[in-house]
C-alpha atoms as a PDB file:
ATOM      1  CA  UNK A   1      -7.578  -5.131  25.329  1.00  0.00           C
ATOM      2  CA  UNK A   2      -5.798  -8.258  24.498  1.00  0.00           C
ATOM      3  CA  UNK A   3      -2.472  -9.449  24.731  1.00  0.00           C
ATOM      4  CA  UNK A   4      -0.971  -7.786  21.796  1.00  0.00           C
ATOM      5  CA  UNK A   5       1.678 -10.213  21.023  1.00  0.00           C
ATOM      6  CA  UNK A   6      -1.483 -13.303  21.515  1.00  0.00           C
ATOM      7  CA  UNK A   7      -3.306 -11.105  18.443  1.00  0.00           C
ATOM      8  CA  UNK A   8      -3.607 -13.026  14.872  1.00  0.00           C
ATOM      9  CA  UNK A   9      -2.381 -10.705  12.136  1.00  0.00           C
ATOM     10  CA  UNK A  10      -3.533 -11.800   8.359  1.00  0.00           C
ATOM     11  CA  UNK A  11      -0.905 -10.139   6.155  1.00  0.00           C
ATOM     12  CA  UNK A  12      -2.264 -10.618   1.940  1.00  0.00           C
ATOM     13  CA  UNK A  13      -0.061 -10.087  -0.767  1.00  0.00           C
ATOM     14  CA  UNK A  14      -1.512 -10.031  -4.090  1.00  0.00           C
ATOM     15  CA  UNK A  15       1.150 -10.147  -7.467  1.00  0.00           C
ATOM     16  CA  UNK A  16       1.124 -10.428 -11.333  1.00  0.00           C
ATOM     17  CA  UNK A  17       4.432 -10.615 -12.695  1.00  0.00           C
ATOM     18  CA  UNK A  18       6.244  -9.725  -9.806  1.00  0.00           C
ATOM     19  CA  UNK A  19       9.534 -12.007  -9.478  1.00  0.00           C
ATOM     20  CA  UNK A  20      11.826  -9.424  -9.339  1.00  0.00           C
ATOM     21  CA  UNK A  21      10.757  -8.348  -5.865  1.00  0.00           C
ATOM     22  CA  UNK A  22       8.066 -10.783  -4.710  1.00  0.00           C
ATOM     23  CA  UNK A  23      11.507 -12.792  -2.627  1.00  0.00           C
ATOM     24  CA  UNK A  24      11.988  -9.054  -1.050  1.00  0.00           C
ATOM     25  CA  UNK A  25       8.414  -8.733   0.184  1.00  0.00           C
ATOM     26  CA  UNK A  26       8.458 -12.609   1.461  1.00  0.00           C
ATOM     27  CA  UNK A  27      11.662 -12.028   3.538  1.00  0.00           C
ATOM     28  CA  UNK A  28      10.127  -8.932   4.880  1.00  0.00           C
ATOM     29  CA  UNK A  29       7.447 -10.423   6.140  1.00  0.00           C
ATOM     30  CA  UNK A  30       9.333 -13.770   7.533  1.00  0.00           C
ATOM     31  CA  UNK A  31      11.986 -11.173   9.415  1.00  0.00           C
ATOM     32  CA  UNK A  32       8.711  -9.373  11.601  1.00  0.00           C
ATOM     33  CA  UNK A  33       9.839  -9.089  15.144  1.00  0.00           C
ATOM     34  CA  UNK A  34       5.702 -10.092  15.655  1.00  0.00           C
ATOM     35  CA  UNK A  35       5.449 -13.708  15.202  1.00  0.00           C
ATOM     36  CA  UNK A  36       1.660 -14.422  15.388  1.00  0.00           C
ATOM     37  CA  UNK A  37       1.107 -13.856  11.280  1.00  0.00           C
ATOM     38  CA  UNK A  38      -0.447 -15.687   8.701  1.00  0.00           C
ATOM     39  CA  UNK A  39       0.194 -14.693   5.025  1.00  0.00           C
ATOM     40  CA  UNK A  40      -1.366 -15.133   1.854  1.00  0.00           C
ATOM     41  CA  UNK A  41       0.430 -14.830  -1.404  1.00  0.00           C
ATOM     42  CA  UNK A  42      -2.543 -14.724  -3.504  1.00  0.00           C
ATOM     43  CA  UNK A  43      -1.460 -15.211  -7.520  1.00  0.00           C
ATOM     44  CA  UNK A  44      -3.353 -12.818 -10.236  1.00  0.00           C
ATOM     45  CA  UNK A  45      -2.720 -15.297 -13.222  1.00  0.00           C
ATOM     46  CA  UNK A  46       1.178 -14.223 -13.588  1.00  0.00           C
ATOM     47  CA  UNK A  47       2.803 -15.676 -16.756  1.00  0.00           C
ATOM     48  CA  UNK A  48       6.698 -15.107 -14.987  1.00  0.00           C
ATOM     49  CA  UNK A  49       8.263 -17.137 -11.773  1.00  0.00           C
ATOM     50  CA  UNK A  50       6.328 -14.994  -9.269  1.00  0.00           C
ATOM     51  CA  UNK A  51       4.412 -18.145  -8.555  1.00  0.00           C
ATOM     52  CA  UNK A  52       7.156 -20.297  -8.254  1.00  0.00           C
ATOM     53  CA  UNK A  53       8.802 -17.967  -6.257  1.00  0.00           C
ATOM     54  CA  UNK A  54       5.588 -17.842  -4.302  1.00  0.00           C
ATOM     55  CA  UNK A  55       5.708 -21.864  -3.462  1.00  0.00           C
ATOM     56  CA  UNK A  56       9.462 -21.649  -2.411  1.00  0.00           C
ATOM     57  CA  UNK A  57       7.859 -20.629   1.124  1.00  0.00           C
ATOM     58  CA  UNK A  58       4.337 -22.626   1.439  1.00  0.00           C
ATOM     59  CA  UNK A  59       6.941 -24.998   3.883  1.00  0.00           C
ATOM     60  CA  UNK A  60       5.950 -22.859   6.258  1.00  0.00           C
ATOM     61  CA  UNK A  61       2.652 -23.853   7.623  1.00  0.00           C
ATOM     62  CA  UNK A  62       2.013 -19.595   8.389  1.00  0.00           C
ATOM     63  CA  UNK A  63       2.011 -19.262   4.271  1.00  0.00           C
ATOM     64  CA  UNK A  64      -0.813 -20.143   2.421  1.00  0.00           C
ATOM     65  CA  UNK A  65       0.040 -19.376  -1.925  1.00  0.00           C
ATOM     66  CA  UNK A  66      -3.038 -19.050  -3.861  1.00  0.00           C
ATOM     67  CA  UNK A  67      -3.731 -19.263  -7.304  1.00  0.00           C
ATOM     68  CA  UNK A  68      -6.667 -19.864 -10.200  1.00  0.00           C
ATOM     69  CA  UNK A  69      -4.887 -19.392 -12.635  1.00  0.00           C
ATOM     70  CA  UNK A  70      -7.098 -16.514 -13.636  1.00  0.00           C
ATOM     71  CA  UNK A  71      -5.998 -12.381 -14.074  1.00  0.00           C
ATOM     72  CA  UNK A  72      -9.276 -10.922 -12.411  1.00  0.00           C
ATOM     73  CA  UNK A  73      -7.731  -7.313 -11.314  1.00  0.00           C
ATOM     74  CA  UNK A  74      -6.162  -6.112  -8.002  1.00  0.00           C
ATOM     75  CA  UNK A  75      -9.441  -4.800  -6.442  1.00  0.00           C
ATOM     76  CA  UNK A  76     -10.935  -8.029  -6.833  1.00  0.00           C
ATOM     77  CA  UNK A  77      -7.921  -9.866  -5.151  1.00  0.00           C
ATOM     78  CA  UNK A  78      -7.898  -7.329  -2.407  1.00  0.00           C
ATOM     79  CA  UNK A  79     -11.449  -8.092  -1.832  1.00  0.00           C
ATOM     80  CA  UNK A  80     -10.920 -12.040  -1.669  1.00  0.00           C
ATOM     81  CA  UNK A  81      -7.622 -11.639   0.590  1.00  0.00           C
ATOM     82  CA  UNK A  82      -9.890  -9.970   3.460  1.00  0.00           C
ATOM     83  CA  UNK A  83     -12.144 -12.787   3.166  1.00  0.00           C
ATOM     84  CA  UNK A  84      -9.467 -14.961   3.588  1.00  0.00           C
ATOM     85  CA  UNK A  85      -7.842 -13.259   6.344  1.00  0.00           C
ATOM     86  CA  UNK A  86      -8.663 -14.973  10.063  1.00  0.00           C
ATOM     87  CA  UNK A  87      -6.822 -12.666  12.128  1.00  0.00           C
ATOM     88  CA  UNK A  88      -8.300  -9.731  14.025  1.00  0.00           C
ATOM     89  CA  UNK A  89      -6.326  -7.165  11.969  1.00  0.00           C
ATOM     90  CA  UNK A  90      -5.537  -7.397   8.337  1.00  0.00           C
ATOM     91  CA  UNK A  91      -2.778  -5.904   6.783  1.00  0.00           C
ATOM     92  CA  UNK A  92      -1.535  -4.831   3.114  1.00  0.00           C
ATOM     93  CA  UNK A  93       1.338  -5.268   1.381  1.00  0.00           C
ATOM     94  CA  UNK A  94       2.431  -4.899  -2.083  1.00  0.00           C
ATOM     95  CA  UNK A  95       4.736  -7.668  -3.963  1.00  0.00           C
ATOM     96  CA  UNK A  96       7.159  -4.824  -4.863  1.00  0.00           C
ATOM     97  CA  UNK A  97       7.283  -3.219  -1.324  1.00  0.00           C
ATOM     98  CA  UNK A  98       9.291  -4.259   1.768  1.00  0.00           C
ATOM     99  CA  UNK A  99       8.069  -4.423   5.447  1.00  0.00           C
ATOM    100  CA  UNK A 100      10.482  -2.963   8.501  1.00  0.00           C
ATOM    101  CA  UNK A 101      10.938  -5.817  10.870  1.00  0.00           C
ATOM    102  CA  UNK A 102       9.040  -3.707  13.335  1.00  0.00           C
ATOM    103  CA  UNK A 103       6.180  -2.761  11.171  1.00  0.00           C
ATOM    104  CA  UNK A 104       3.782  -5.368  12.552  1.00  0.00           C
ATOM    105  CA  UNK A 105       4.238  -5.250  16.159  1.00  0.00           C
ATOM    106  CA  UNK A 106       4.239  -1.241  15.963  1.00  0.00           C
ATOM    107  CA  UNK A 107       0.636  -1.471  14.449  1.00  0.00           C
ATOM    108  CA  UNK A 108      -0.541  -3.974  16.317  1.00  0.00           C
ATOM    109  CA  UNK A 109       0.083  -1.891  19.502  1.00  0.00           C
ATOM    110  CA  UNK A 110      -1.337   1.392  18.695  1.00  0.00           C
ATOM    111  CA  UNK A 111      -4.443  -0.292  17.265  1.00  0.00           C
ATOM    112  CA  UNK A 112      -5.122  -2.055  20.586  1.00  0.00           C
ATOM    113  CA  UNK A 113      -4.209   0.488  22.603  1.00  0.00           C
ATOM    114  CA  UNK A 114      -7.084   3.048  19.908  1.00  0.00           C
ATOM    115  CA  UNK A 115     -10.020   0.819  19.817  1.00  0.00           C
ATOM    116  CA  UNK A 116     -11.726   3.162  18.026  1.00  0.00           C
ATOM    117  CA  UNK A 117      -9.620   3.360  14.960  1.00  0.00           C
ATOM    118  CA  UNK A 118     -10.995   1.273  12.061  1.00  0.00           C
ATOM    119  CA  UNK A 119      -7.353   1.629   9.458  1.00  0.00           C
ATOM    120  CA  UNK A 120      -3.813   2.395  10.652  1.00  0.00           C
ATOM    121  CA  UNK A 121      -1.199   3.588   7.806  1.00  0.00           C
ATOM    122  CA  UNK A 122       2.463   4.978   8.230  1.00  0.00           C
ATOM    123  CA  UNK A 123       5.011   7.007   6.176  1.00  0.00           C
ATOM    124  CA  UNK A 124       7.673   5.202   3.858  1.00  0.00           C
ATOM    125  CA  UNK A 125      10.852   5.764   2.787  1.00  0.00           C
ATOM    126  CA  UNK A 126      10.549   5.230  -1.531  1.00  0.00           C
ATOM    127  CA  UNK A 127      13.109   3.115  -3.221  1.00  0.00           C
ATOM    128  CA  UNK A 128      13.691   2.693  -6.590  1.00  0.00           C
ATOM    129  CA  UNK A 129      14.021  -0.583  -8.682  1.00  0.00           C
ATOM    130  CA  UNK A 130      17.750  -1.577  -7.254  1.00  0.00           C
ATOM    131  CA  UNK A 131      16.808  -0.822  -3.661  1.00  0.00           C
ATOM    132  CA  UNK A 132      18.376   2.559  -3.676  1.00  0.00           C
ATOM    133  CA  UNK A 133      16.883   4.911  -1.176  1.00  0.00           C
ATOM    134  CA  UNK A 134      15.305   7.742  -2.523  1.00  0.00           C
ATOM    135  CA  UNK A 135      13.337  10.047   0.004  1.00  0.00           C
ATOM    136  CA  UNK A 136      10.714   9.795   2.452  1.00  0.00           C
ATOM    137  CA  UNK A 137       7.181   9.756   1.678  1.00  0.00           C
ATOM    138  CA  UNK A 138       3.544  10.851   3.976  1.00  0.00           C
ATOM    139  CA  UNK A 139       5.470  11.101   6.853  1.00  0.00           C
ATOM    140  CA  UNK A 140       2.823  13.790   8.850  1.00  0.00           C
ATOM    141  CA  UNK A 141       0.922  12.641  11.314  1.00  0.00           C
ATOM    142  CA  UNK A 142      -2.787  13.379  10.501  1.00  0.00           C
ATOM    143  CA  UNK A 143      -6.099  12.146  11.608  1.00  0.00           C
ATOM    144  CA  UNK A 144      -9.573  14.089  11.043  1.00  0.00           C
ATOM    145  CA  UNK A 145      -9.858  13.384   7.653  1.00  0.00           C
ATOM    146  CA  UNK A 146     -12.044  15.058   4.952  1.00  0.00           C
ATOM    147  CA  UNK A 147     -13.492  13.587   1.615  1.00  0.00           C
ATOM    148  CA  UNK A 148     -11.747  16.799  -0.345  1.00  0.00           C
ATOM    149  CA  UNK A 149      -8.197  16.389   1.789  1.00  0.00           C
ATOM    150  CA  UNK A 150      -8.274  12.845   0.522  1.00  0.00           C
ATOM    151  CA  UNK A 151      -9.310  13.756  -3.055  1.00  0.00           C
ATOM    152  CA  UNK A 152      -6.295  16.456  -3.375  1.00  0.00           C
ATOM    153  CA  UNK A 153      -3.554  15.082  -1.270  1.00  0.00           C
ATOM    154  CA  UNK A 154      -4.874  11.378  -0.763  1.00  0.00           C
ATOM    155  CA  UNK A 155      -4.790   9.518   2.828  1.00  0.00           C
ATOM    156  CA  UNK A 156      -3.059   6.149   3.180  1.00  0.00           C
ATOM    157  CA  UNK A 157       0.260   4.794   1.186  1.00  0.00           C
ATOM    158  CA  UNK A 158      -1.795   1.844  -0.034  1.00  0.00           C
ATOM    159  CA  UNK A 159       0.611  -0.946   0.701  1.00  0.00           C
ATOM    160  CA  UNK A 160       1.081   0.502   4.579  1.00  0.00           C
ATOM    161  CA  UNK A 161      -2.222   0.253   5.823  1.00  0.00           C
ATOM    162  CA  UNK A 162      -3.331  -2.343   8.859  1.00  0.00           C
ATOM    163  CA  UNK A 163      -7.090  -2.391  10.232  1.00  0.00           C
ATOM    164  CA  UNK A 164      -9.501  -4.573  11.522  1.00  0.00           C
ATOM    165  CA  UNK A 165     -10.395  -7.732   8.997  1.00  0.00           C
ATOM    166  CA  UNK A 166     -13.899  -6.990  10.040  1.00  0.00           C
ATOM    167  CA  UNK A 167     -14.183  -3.249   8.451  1.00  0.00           C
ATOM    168  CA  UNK A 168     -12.286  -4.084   5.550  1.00  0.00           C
ATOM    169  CA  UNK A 169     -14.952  -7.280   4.836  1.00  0.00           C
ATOM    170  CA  UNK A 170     -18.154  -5.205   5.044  1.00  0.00           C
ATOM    171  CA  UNK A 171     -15.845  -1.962   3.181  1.00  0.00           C
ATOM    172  CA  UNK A 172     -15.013  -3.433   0.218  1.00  0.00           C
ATOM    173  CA  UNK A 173     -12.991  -2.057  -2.809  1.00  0.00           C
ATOM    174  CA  UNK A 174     -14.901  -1.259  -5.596  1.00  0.00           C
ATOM    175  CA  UNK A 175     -13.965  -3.777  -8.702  1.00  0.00           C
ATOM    176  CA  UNK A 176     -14.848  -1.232 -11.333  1.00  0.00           C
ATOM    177  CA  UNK A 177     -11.588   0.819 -10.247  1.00  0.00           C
ATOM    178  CA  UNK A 178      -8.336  -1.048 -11.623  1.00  0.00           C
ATOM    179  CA  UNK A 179      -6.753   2.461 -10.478  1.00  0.00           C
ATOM    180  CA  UNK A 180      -6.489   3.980  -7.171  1.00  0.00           C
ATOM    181  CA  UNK A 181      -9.347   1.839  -6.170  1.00  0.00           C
ATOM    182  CA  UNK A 182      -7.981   2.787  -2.719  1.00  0.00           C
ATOM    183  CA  UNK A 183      -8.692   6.233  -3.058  1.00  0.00           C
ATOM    184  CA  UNK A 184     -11.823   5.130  -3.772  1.00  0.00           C
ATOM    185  CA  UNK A 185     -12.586   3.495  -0.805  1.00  0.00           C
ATOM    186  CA  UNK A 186     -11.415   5.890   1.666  1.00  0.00           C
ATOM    187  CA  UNK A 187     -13.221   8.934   0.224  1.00  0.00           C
ATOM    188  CA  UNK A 188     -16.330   6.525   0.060  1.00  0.00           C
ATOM    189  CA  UNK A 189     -15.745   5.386   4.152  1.00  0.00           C
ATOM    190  CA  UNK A 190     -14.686   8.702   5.531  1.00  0.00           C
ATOM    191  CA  UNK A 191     -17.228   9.632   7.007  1.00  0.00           C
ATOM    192  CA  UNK A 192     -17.981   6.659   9.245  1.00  0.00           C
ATOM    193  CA  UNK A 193     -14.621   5.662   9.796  1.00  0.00           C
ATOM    194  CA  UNK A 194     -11.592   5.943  12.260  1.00  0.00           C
ATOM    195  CA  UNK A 195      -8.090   6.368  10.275  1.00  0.00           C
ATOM    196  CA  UNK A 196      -4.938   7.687  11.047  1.00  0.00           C
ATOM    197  CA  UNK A 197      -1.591   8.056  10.369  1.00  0.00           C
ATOM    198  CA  UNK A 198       2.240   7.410  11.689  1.00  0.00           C
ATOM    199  CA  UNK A 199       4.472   9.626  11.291  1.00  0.00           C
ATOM    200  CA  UNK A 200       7.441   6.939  11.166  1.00  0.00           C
ATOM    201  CA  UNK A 201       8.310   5.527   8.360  1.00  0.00           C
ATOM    202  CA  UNK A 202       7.928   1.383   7.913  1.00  0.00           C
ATOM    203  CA  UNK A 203       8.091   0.072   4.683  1.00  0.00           C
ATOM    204  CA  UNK A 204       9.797   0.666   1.847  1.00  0.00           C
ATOM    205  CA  UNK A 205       7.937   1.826  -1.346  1.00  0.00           C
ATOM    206  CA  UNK A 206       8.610   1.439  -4.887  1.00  0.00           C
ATOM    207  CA  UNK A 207       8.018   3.865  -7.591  1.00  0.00           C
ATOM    208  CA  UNK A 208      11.254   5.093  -9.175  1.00  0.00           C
ATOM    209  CA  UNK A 209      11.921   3.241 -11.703  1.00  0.00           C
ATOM    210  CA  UNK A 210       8.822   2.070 -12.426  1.00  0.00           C
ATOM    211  CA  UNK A 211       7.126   3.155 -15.872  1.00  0.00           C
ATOM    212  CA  UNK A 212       4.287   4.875 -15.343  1.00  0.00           C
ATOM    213  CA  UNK A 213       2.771   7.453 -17.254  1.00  0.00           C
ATOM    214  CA  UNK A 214       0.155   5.590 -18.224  1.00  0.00           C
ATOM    215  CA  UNK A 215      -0.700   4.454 -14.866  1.00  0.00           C
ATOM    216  CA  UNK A 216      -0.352   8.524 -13.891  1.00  0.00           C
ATOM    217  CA  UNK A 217      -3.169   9.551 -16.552  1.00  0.00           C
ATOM    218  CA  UNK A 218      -5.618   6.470 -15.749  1.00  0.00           C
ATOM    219  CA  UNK A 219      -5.150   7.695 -11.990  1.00  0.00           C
ATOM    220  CA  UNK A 220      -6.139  10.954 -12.663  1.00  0.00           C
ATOM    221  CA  UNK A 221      -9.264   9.677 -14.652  1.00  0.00           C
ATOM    222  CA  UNK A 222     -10.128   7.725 -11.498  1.00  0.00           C
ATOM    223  CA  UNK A 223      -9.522  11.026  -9.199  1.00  0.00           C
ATOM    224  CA  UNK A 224     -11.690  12.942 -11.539  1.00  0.00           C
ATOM    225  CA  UNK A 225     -14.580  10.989 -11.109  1.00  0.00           C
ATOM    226  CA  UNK A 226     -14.641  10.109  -7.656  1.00  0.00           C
ATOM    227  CA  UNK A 227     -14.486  13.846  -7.472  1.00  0.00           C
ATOM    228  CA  UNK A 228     -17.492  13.784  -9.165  1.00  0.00           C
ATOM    229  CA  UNK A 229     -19.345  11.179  -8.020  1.00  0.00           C
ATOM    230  CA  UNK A 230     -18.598  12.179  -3.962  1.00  0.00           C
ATOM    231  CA  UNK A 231     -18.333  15.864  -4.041  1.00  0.00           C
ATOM    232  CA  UNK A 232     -21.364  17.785  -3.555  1.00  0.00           C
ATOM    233  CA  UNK A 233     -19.684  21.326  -4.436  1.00  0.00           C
ATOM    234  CA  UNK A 234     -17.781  20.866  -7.400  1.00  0.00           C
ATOM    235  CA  UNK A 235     -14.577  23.837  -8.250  1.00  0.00           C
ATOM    236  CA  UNK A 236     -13.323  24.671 -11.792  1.00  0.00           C
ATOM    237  CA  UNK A 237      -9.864  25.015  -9.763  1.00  0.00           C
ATOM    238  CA  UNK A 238      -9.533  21.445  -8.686  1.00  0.00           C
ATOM    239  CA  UNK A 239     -10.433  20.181 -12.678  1.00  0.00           C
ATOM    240  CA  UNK A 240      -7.592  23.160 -13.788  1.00  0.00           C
ATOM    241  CA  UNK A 241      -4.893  21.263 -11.138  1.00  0.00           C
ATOM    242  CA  UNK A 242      -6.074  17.996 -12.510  1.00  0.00           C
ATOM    243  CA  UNK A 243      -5.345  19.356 -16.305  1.00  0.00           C
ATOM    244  CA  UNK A 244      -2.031  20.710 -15.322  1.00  0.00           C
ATOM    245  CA  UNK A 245      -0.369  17.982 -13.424  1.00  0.00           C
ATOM    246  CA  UNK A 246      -1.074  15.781 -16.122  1.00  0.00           C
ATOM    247  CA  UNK A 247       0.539  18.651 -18.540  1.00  0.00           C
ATOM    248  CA  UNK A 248       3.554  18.573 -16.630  1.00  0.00           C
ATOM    249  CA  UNK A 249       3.572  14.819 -16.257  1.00  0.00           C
ATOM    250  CA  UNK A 250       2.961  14.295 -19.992  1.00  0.00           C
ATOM    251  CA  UNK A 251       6.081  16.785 -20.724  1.00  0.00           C
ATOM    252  CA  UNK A 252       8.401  15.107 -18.046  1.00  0.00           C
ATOM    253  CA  UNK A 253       6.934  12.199 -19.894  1.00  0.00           C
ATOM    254  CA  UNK A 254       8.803  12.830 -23.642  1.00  0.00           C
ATOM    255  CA  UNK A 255      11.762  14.219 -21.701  1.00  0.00           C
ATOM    256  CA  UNK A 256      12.204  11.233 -19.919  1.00  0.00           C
ATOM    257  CA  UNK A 257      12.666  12.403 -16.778  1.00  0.00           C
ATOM    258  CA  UNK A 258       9.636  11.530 -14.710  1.00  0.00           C
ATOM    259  CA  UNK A 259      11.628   9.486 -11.740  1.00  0.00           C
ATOM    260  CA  UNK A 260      13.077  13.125 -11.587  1.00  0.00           C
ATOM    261  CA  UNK A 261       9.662  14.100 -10.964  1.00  0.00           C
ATOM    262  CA  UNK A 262       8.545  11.324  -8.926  1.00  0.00           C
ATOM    263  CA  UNK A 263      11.641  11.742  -6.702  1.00  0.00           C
ATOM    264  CA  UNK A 264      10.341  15.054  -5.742  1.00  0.00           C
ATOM    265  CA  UNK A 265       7.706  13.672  -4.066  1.00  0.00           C
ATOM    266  CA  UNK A 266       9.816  12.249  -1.506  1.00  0.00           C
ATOM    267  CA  UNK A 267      11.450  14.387   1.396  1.00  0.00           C
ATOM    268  CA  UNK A 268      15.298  14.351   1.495  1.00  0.00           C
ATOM    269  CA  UNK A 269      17.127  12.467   3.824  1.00  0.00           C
ATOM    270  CA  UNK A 270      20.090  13.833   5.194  1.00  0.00           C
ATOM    271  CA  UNK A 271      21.298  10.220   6.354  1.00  0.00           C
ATOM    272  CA  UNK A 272      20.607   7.204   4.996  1.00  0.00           C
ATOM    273  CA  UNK A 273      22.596   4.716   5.965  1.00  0.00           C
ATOM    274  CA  UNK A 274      20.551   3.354   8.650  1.00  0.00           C
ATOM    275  CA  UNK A 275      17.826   3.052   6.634  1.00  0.00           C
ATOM    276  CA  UNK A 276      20.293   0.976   4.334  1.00  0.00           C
ATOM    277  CA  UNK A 277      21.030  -0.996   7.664  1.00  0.00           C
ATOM    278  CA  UNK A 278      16.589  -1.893   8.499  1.00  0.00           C
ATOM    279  CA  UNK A 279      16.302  -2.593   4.808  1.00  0.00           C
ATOM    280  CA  UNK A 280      19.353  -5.202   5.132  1.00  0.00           C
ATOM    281  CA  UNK A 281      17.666  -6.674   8.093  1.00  0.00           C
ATOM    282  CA  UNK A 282      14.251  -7.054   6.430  1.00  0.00           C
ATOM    283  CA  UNK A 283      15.583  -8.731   3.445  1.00  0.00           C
ATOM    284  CA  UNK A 284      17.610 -11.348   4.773  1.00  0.00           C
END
């Protein structure tokens, strides 16, 4: 095992249109307690400031920005940041989401000190569009995964996961899923794979707020057929839970009351404050 504060992380943010919280997810990332990082901000053809926003930082020769000018899709990004990556581990991170200072040096250790584990994720705590803190999110600890546990009640928070640059180069996302291409990729890796999960929480992840009905409905397009494309034994039950979340979505939907909805994803927190206090410290 080697020194684990001597270990190269690549951290790759991809964004489109994100300048009202690409400066959040920078910060985070420049306040890590882990130093040895190298991050690419990798533009997907945005017509606001993110990209200006972006360049504020390339002064610092650990930030590389990115850009072709060209909106190709966040599968294909994801795919080109792992190629870019040099580091032993790679790490997400979305351009709305915000890193604890500890996050990197926490995964770091526990993937040196599991060898065998090929993707690391942890829970969040979900914020909505003015930073507010909402709930916690995935926060059970859970290894032994199956392709139908991922299918129904998914695996990773996306924007949480760290592995090793080398799995996520020859497991590659699959460009014809602009939706929970993620999903995707775990169901499709399973198998052959070593993941696991934290139970503590570190980052911060946005969805109240956000619109996203017609996100929700593409998503559930996407879970239907990777359900059908992966799962040998195929239930009328799962398609009837498909049909009736998206009911119940669609009729939050017209009320317009789907962060309601959305918020009761989240587990309550009886104290937040020093969750206020970490997300002060990572956004300095």
């Amino acid at each position: 095992m080697e020194n684990s504060s001597k270990v190269l992380v690549s951290i790759g943010i991809p964004f489109y249109n994100s300048e009202a919280y690409l400066d959040f997810a920078i910060r985070s990332v420049l306040n890590q307690t882990y130093t040895h990082w190298q991050l690419f901000l990798l533009d997907d053809g945005s017509e606001d400031a993110s990209l200006a926003i972006a360049q504020k930082y390339e002064s610092d020769s650990r930030i590389t920005v990115i850009s072709d000018g060209q909106n190709k899709g966040l599968p294909y990004r994801l795919n080109e940041l792992s190629l870019l990556a040099k580091g032993k581990y790679y790490a997400r991170m979305d351009a709305d989401d915000i890193m604890f200072p500890h996050r990197i040096e926490t995964q770091v250790k526990f993937l040196e000190e599991n060898p065998s584990l090929d993707v690391l994720g942890c829970c969040a705590i979900s914020i909505d569009t003015q930073n507010n803190i909402v709930g916690k999110r995935n926060c059970k600890k859970r290894d032994g995964f199956s392709k139908q546990e991922i299918i129904q009640n998914g695996c990773f928070i996306h924007p949480s996961v760290m592995g090793k640059r080398s799995w996520f180069v020859n497991n590659i996302y699959n460009i014809e899923y602009r939706r929970s291409q993620d999903l995707e990729l775990w169901v499709r890796t399973v198998d052959s794979s070593g993941f696991h999960v934290l139970e503590e929480p570190m980052i911060f992840y946005r969805e109240v707020g956000v619109p996203t009905f017609k996100k929700y409905y593409q998503s559930l397009v996407v879970v239907f057929n990777i359900y059908n494309k992966y799962m040998d034994r195929k239930r009328v039950s799962f398609y009837f839970k498909l049909l009736l979340k998206l009911i119940i979505y669609f009729l939050f939907h017209i009320a317009k009351q789907t962060d309601y909805l959305i918020k009761m994803r989240s587990d309550n927190l009886n104290n937040t404050s020093n969750y206020y206090d970490i997300l002060n410290r990572s956004t300095l």
